[in-house]
C-alpha atoms as a PDB file:
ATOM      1  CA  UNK A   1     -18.298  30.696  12.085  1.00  0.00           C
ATOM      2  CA  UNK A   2     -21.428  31.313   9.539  1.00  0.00           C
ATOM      3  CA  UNK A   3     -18.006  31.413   6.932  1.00  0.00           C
ATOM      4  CA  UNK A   4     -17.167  27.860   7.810  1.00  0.00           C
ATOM      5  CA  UNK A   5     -20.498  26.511   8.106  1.00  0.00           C
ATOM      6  CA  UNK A   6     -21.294  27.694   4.444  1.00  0.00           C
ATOM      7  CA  UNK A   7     -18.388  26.558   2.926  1.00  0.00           C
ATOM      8  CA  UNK A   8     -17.141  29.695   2.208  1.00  0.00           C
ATOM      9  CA  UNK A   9     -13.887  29.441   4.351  1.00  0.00           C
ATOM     10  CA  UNK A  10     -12.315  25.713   4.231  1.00  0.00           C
ATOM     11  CA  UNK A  11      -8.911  24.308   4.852  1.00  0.00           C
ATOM     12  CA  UNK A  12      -5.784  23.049   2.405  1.00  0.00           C
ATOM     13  CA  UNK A  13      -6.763  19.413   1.712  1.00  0.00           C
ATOM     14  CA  UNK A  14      -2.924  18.351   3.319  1.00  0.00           C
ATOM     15  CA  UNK A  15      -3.936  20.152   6.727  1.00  0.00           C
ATOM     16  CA  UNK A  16      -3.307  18.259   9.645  1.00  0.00           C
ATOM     17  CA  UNK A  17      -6.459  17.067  11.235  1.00  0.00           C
ATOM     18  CA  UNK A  18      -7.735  18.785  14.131  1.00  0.00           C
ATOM     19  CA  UNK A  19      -6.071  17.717  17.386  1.00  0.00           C
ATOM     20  CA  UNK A  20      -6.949  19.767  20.144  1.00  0.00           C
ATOM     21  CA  UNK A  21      -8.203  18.168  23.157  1.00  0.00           C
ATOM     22  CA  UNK A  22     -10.849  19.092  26.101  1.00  0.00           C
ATOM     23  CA  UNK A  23      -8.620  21.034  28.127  1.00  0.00           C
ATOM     24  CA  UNK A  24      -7.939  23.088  25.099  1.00  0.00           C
ATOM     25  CA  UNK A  25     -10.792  23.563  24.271  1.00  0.00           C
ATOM     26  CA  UNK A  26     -12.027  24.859  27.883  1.00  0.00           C
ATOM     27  CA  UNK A  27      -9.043  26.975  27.801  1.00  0.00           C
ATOM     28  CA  UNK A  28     -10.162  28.738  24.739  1.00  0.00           C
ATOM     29  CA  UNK A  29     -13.581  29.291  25.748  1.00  0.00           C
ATOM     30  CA  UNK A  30     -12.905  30.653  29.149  1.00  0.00           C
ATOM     31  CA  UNK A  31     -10.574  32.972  26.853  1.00  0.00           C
ATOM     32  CA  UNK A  32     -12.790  34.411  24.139  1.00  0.00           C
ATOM     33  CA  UNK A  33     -16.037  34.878  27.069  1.00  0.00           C
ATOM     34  CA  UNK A  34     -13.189  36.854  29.408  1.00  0.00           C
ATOM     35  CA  UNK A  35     -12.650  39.096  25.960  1.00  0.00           C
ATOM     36  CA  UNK A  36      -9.234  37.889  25.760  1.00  0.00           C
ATOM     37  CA  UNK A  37      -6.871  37.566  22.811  1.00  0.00           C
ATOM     38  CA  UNK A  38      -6.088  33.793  20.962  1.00  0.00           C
ATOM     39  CA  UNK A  39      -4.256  35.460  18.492  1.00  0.00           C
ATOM     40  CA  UNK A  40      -4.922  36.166  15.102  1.00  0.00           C
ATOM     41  CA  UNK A  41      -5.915  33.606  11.974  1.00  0.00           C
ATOM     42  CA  UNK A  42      -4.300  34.001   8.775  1.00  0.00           C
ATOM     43  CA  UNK A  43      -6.638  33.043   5.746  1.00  0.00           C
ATOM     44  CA  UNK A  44      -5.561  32.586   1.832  1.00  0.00           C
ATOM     45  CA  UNK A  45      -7.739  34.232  -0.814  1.00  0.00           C
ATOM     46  CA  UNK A  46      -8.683  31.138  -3.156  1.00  0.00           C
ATOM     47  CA  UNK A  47      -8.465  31.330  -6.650  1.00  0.00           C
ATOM     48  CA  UNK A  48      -4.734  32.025  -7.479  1.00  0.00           C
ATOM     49  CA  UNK A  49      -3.924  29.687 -10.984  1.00  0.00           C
ATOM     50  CA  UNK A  50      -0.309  29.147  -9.970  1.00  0.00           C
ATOM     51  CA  UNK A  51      -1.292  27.405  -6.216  1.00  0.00           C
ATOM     52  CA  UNK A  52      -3.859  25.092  -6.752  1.00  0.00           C
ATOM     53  CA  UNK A  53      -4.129  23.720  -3.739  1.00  0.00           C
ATOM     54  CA  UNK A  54      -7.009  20.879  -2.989  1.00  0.00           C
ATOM     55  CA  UNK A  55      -9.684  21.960  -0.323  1.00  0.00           C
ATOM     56  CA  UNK A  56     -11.566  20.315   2.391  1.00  0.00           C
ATOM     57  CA  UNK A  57     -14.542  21.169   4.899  1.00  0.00           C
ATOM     58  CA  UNK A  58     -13.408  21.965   8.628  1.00  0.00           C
ATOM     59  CA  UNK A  59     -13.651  18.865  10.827  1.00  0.00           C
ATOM     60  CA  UNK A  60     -17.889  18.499  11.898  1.00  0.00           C
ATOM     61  CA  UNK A  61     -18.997  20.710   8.951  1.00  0.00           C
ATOM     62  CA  UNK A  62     -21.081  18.737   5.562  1.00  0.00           C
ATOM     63  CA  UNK A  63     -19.264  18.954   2.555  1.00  0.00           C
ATOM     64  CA  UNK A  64     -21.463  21.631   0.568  1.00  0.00           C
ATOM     65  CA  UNK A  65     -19.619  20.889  -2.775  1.00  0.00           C
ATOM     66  CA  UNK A  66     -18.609  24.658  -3.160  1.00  0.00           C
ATOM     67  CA  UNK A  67     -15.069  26.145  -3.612  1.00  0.00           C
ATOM     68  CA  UNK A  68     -13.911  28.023  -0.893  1.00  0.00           C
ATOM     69  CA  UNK A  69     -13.448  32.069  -1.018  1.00  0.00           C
ATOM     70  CA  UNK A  70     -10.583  31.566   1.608  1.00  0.00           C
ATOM     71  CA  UNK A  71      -8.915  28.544   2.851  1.00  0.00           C
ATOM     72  CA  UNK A  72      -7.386  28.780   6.778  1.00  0.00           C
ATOM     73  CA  UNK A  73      -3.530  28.854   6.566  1.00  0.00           C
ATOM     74  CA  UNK A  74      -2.962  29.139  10.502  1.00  0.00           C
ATOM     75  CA  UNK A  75      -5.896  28.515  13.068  1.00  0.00           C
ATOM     76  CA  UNK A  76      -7.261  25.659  12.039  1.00  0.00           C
ATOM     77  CA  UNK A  77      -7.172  24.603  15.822  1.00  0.00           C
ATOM     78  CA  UNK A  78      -8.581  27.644  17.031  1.00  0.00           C
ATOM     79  CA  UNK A  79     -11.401  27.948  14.238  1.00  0.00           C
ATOM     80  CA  UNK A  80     -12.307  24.195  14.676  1.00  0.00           C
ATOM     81  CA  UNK A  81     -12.733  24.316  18.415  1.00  0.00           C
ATOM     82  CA  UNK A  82     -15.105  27.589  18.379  1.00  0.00           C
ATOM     83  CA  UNK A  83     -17.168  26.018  15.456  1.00  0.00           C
ATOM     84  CA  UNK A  84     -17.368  23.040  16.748  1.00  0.00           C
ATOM     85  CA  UNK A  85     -18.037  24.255  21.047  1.00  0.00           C
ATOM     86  CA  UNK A  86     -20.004  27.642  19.962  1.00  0.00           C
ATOM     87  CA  UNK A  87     -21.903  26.865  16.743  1.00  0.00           C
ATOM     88  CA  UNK A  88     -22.667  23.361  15.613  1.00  0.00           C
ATOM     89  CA  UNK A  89     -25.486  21.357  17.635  1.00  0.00           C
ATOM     90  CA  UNK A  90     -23.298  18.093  17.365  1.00  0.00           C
ATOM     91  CA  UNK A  91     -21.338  16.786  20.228  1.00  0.00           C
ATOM     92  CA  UNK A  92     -17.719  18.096  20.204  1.00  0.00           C
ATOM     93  CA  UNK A  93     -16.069  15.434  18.843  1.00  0.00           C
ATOM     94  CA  UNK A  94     -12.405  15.169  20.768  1.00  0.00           C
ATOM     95  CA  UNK A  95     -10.239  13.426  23.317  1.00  0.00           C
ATOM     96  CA  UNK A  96      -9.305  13.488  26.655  1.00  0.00           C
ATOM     97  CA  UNK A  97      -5.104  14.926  27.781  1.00  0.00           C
ATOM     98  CA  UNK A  98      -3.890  11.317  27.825  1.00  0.00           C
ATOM     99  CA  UNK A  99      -5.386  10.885  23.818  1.00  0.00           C
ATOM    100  CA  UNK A 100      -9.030   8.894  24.993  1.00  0.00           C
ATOM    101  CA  UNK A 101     -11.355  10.115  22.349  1.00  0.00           C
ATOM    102  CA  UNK A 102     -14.811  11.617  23.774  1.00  0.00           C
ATOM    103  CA  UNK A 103     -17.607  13.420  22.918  1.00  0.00           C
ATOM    104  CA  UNK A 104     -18.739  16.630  24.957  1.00  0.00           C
ATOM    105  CA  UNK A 105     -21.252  19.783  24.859  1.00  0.00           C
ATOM    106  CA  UNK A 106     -20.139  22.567  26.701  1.00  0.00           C
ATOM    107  CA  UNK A 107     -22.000  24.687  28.714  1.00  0.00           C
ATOM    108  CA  UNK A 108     -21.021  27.839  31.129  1.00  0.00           C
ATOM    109  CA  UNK A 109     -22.324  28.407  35.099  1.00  0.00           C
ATOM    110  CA  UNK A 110     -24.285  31.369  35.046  1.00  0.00           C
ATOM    111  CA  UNK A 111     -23.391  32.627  38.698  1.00  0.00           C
ATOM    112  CA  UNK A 112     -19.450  31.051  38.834  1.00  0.00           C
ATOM    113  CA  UNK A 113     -19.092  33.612  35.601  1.00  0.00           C
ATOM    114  CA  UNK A 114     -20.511  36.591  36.966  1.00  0.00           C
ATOM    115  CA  UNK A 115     -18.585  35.748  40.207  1.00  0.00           C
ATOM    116  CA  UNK A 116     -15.033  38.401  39.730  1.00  0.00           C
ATOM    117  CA  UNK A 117     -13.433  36.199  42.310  1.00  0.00           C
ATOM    118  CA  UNK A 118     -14.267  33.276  40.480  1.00  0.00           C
ATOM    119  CA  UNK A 119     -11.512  31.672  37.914  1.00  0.00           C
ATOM    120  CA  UNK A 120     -13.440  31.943  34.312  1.00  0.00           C
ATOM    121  CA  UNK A 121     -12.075  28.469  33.242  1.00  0.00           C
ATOM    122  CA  UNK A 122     -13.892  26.597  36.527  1.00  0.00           C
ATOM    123  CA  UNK A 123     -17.051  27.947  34.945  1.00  0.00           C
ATOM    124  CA  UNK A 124     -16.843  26.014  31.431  1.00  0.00           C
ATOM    125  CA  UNK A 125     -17.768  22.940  32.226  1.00  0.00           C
ATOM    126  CA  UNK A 126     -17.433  19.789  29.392  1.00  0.00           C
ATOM    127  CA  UNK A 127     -20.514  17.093  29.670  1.00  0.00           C
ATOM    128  CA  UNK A 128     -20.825  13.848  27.506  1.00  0.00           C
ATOM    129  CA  UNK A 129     -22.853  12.974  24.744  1.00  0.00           C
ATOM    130  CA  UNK A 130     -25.739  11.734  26.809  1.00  0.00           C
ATOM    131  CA  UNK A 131     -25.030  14.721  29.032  1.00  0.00           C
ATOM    132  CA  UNK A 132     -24.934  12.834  32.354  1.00  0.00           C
ATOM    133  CA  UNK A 133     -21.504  13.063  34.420  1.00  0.00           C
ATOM    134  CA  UNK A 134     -20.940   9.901  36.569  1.00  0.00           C
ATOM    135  CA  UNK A 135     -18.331   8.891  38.899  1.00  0.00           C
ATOM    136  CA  UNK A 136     -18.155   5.031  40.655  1.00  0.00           C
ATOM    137  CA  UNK A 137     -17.846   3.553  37.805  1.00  0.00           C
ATOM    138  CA  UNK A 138     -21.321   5.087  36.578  1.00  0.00           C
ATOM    139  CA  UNK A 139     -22.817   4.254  39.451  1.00  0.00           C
ATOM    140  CA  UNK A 140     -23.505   7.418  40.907  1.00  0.00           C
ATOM    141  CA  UNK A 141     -24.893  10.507  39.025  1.00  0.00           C
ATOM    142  CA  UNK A 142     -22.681  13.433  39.330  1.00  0.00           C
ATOM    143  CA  UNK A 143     -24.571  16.194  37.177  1.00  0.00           C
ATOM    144  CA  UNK A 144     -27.872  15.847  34.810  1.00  0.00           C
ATOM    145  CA  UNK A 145     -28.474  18.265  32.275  1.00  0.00           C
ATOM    146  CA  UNK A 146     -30.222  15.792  29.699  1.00  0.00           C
ATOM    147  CA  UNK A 147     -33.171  17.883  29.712  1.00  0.00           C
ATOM    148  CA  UNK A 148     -33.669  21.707  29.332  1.00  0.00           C
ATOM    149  CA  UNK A 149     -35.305  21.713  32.812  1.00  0.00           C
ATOM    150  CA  UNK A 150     -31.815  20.616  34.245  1.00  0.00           C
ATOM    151  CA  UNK A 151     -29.973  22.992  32.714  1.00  0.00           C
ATOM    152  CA  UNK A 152     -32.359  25.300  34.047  1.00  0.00           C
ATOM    153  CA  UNK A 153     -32.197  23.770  37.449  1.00  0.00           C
ATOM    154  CA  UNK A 154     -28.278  23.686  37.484  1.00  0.00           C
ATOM    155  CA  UNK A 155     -28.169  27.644  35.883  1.00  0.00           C
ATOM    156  CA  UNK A 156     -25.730  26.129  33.132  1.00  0.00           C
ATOM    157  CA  UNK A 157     -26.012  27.603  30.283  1.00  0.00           C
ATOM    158  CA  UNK A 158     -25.564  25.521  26.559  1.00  0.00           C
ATOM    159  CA  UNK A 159     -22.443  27.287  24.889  1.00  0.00           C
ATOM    160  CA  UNK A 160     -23.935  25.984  21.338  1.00  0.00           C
ATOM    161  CA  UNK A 161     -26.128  28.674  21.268  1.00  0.00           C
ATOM    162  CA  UNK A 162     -24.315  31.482  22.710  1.00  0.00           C
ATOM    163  CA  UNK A 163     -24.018  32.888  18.570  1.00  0.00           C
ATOM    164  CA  UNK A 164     -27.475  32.489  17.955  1.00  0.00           C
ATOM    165  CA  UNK A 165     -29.389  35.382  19.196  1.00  0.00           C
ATOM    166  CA  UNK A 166     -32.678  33.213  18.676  1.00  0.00           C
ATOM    167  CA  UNK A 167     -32.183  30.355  20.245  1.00  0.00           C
ATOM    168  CA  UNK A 168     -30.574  32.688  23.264  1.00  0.00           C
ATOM    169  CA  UNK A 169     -33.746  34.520  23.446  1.00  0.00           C
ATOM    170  CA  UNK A 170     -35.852  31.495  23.349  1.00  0.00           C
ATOM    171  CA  UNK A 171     -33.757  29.785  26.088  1.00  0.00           C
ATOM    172  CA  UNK A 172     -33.868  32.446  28.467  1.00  0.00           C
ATOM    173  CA  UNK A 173     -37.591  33.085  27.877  1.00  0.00           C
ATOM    174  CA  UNK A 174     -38.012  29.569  29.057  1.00  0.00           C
ATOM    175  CA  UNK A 175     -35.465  29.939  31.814  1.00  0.00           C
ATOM    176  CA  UNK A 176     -37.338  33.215  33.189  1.00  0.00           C
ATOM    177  CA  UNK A 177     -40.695  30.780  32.649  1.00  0.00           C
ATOM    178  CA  UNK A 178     -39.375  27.921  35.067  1.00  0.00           C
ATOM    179  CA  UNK A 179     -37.986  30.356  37.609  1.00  0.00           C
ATOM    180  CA  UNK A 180     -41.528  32.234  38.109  1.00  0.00           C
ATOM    181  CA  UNK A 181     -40.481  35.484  36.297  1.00  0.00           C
ATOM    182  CA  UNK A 182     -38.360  36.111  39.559  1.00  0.00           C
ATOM    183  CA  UNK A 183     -36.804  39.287  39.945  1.00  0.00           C
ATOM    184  CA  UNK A 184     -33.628  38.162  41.305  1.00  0.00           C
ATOM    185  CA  UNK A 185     -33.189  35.558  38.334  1.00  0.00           C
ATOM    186  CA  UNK A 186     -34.289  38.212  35.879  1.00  0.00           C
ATOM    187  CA  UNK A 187     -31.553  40.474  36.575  1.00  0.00           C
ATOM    188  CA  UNK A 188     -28.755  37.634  37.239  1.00  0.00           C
ATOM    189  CA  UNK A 189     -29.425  36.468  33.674  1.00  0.00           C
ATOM    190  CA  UNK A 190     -29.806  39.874  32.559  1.00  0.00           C
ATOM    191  CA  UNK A 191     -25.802  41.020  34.033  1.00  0.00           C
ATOM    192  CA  UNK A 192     -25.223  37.628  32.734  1.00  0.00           C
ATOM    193  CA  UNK A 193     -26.119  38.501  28.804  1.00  0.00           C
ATOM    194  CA  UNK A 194     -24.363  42.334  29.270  1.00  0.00           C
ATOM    195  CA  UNK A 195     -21.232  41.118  30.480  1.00  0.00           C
ATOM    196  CA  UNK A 196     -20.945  37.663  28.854  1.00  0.00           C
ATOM    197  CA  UNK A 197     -23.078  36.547  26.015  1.00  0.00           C
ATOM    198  CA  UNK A 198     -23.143  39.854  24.185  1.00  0.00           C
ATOM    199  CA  UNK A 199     -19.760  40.737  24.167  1.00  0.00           C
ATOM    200  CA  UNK A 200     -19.136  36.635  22.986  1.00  0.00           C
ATOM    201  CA  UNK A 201     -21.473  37.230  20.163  1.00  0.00           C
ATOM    202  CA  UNK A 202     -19.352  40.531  19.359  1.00  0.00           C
ATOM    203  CA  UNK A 203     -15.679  38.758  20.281  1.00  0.00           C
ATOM    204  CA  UNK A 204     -13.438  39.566  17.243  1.00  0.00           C
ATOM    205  CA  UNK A 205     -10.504  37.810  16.041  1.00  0.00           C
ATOM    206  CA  UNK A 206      -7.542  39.618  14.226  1.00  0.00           C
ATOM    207  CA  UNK A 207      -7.471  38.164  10.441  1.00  0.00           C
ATOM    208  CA  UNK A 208      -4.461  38.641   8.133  1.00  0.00           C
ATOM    209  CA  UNK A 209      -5.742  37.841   5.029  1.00  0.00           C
ATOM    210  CA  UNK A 210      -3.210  36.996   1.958  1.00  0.00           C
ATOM    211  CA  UNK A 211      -4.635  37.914  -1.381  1.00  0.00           C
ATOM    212  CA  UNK A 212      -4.974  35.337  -4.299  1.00  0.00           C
ATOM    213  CA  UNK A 213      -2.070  37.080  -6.165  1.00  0.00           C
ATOM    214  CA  UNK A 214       0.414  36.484  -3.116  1.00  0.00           C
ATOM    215  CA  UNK A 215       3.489  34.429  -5.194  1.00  0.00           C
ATOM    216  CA  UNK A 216       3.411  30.837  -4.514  1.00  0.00           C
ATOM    217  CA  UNK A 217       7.167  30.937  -2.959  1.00  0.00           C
ATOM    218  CA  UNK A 218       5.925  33.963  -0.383  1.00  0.00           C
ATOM    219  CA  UNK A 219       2.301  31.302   0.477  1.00  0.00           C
ATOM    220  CA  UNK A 220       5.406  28.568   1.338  1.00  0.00           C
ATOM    221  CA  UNK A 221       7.419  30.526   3.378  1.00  0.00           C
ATOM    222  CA  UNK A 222       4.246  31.662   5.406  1.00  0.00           C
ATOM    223  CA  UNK A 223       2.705  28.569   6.156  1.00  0.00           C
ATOM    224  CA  UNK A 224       6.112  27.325   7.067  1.00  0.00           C
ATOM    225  CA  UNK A 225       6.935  30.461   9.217  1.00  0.00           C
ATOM    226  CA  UNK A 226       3.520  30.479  10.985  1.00  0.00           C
ATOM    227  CA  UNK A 227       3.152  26.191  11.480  1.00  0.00           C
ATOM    228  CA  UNK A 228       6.756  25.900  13.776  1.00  0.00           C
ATOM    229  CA  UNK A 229       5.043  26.674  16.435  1.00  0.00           C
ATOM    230  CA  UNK A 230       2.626  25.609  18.962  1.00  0.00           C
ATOM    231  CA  UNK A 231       1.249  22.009  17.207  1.00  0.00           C
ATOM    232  CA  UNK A 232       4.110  22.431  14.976  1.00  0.00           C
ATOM    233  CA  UNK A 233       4.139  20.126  11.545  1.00  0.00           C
ATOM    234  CA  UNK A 234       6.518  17.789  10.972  1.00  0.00           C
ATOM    235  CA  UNK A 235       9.201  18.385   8.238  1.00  0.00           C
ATOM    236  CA  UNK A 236       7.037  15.682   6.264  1.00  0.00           C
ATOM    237  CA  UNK A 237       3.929  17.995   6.831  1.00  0.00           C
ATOM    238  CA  UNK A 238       5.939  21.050   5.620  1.00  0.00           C
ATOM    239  CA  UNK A 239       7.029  19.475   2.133  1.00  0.00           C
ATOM    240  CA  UNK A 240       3.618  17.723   1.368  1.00  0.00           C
ATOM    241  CA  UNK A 241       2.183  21.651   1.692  1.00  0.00           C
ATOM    242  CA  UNK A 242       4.952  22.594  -1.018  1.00  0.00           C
ATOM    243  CA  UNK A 243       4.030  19.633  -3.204  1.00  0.00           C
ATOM    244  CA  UNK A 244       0.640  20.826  -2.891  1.00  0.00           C
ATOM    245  CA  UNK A 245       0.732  24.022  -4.165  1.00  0.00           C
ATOM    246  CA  UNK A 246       1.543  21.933  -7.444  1.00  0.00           C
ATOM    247  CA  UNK A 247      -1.477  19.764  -7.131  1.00  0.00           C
ATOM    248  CA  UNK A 248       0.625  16.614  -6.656  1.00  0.00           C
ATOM    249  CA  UNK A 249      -0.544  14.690  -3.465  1.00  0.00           C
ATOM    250  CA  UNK A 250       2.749  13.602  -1.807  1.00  0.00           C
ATOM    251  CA  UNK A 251       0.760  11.949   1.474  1.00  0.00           C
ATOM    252  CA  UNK A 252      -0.383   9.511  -0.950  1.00  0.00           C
ATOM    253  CA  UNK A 253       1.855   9.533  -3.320  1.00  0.00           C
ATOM    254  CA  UNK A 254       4.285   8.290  -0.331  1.00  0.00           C
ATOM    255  CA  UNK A 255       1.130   5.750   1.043  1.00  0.00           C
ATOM    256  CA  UNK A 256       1.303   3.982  -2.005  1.00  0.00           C
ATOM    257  CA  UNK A 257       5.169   3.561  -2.316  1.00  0.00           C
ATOM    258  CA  UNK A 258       5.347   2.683   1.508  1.00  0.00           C
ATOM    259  CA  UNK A 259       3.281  -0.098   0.819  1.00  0.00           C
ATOM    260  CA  UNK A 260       4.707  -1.498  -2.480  1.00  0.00           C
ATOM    261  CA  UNK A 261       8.635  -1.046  -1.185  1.00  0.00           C
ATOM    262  CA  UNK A 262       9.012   0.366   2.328  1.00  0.00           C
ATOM    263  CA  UNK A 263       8.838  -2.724   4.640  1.00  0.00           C
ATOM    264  CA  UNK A 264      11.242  -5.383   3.552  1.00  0.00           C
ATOM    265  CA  UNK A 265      13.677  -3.433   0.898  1.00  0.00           C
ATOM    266  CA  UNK A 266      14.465  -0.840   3.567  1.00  0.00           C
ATOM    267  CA  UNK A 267      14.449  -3.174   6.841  1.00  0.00           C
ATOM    268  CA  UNK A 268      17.222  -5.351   4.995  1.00  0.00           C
ATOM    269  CA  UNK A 269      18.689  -1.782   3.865  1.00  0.00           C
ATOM    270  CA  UNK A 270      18.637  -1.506   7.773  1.00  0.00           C
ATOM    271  CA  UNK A 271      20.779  -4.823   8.426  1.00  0.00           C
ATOM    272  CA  UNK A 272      23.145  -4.523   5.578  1.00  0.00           C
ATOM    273  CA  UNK A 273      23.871  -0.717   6.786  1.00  0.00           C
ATOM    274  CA  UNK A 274      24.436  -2.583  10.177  1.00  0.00           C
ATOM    275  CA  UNK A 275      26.962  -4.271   8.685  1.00  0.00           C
ATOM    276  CA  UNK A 276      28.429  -1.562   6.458  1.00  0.00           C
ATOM    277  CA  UNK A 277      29.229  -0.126  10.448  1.00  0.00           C
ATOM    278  CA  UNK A 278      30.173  -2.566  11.817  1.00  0.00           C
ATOM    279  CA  UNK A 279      33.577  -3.286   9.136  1.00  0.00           C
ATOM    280  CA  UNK A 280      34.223   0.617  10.051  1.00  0.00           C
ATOM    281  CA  UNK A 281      34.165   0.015  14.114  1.00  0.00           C
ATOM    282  CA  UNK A 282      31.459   1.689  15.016  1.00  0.00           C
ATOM    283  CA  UNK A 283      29.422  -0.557  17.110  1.00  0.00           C
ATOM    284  CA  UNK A 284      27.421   1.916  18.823  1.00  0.00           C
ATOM    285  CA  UNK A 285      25.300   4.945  18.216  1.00  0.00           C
ATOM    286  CA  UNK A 286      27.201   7.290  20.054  1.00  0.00           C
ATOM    287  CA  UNK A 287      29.941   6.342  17.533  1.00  0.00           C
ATOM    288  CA  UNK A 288      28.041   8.224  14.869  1.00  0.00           C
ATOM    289  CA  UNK A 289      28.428  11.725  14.553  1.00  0.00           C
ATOM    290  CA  UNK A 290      24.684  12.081  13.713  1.00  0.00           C
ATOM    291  CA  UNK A 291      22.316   9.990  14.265  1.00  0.00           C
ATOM    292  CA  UNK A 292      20.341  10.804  11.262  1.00  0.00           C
ATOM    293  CA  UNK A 293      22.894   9.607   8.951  1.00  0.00           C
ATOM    294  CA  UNK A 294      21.692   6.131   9.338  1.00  0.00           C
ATOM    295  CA  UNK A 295      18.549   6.708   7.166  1.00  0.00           C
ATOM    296  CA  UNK A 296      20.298   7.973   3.968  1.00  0.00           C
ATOM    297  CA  UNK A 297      22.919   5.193   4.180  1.00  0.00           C
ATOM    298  CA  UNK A 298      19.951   2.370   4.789  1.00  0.00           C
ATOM    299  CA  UNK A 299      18.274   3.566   1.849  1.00  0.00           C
ATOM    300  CA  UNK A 300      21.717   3.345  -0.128  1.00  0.00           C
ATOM    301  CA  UNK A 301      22.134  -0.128   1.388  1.00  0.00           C
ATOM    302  CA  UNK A 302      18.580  -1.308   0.114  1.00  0.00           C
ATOM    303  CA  UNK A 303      19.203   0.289  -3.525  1.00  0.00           C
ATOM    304  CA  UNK A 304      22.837  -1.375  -3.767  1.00  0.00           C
ATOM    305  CA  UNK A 305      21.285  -4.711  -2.494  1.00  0.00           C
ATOM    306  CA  UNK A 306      19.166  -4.520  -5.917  1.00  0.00           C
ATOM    307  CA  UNK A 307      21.205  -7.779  -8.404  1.00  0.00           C
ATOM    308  CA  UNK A 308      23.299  -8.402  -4.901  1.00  0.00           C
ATOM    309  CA  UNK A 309      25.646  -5.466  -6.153  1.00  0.00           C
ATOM    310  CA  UNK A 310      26.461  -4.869  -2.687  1.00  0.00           C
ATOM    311  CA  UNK A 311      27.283  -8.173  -1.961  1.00  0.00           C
ATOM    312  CA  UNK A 312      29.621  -8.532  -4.844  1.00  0.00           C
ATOM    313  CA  UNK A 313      32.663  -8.209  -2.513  1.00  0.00           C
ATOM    314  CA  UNK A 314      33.333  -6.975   1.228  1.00  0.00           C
ATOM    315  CA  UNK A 315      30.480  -4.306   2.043  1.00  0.00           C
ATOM    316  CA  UNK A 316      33.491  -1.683   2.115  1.00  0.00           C
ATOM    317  CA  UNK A 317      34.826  -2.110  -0.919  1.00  0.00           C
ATOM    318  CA  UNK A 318      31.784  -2.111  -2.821  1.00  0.00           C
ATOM    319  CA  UNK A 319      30.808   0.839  -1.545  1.00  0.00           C
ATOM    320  CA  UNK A 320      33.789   2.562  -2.362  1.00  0.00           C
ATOM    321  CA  UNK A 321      33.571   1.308  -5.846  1.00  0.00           C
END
């Protein structure tokens, strides 16, 4: 986390942006506090002459304006979500299942997590920006933490902190403060630190790490091997990585061509291809034997259209020409 706060681990410039969402992100926490597995993160030593690939900050970090010593080939999602729920002090900056964009903190009930009959993920709990939960329309106040004292009050702990020994210490000081140094609060928090925030703070993460002389064909095949799965790139996604290791930025490359010849060239590529199937009987698409072939021949269409040559004679003919 310290690694992508610095700078010092960043992502390939043509990553996908982060796209995870709140029950994701629950879902990982109640993982990594239960000591459980996510899997292991595969990083790229930078510096290799033959790949340069362009480099960007993970999603809520400031640029720092320093290269990278390792750019994130797979977990991005996973890395983003901890850094952003476990380490930065800014709201968590993502959406809701059905693709609303919100903001949340997350914090973690002290007694539902030291409670063994107790599901973990029931104990992370997600709170706005203004950390207030409502219901009715915001009429009615479901849960205030807006103030240390209500965290306190509530015995939810803020999950932002949980790497920062400091600010741990200084929030449980204050916690044993408003309590009245009670025993029985004492050694709850105290079980709670031994079983949960210590062994968070010591959670490790398997890393495969690729060294700078890995061959640029071997860096392809990874990141194609390792990205087909769970939030999978498209094919699009796959090539623009290629093109990347070349320092050639296809994304915009392809932006800039969209918007000089996509829209009308290939739509009436579209309706002459129409045509084009039409003279051959097939009216419908479950007269083509793939459906894909439709593209390729609409792009045809729009680059014969160029001088009318496809309208020189019947569609048919020309195109047999």
């Amino acid at each position: 986390m310290k690694a992508i706060d610095e700078g010092e681990a960043q992502l390939p410039d043509f990553q996908r942006g982060w796209v995870w969402d709140d029950g994701r992100i629950r879902a990982l926490i109640s993982s990594v506090t239960s000591g459980f597995p996510v899997g292991a993160a595969m990083f790229l030593a930078y510096g290799n002459d033959n790949i340069r690939f362009k480099y960007r900050t993970v999603e809520g970090v400031e640029p720092r304006g320093v290269a990278p010593a390792e750019l994130i080939l797979d977990g991005q999602q996973r890395l983003t979500s901890l850094y952003a729920a476990l380490y930065s002090q800014k709201p968590v900056q993502t959406r809701t299942d059905k693709g609303k964009e919100i903001s949340r903190y997350y914090y973690i009930d002290i007694e539902k997590a030291l409670d063994a009959s107790a599901d973990r993920l029931e104990a992370i709990i997600s709170v706005p920006e203004t950390k207030i939960v409502t219901s009715n329309f915001g009429r009615n106040i479901d849960l205030d933490v807006s103030a240390q004292e209500k965290e306190f009050e509530k015995k939810l702990f803020p999950l932002n902190i949980v790497l920062d020994y400091v600010k741990i210490q200084e929030w449980q000081n204050k916690y044993y403060a408003f309590y009245g140094y009670d025993q029985n609060i004492i050694q709850e928090f105290t079980e709670f630190n031994n079983r949960l925030v210590m062994p968070t703070m010591q959670y490790k993460m398997p890393v495969i790490l690729l060294e700078k002389e890995t061959p640029k064909e071997a860096v392809c095949q990874v990141f194609e091997n390792v990205n087909t799965g769970g939030v999978s790139l498209t094919v699009f996604e796959l090539v623009t990585a290629v093109f990347a290791m070349d320092d050639f930025e296809l994304r915009k490359d392809w932006e800039k061509r969209k918007e000089t010849h996509f829209a009308e060239d290939l739509t009436e590529g579209f309706v002459e291809a129409e045509k084009f199937l039409q003279e051959e009987r097939i009216f419908v698409s479950r007269d083509l034997p793939y459906s894909t072939q439709l593209i390729p021949l609409a792009v045809l269409c729009a680059l014969l259209a160029e001088d009318n040559r496809i309208r020189v004679t019947k569609i048919r003919d020309k195109i047999k020409q």
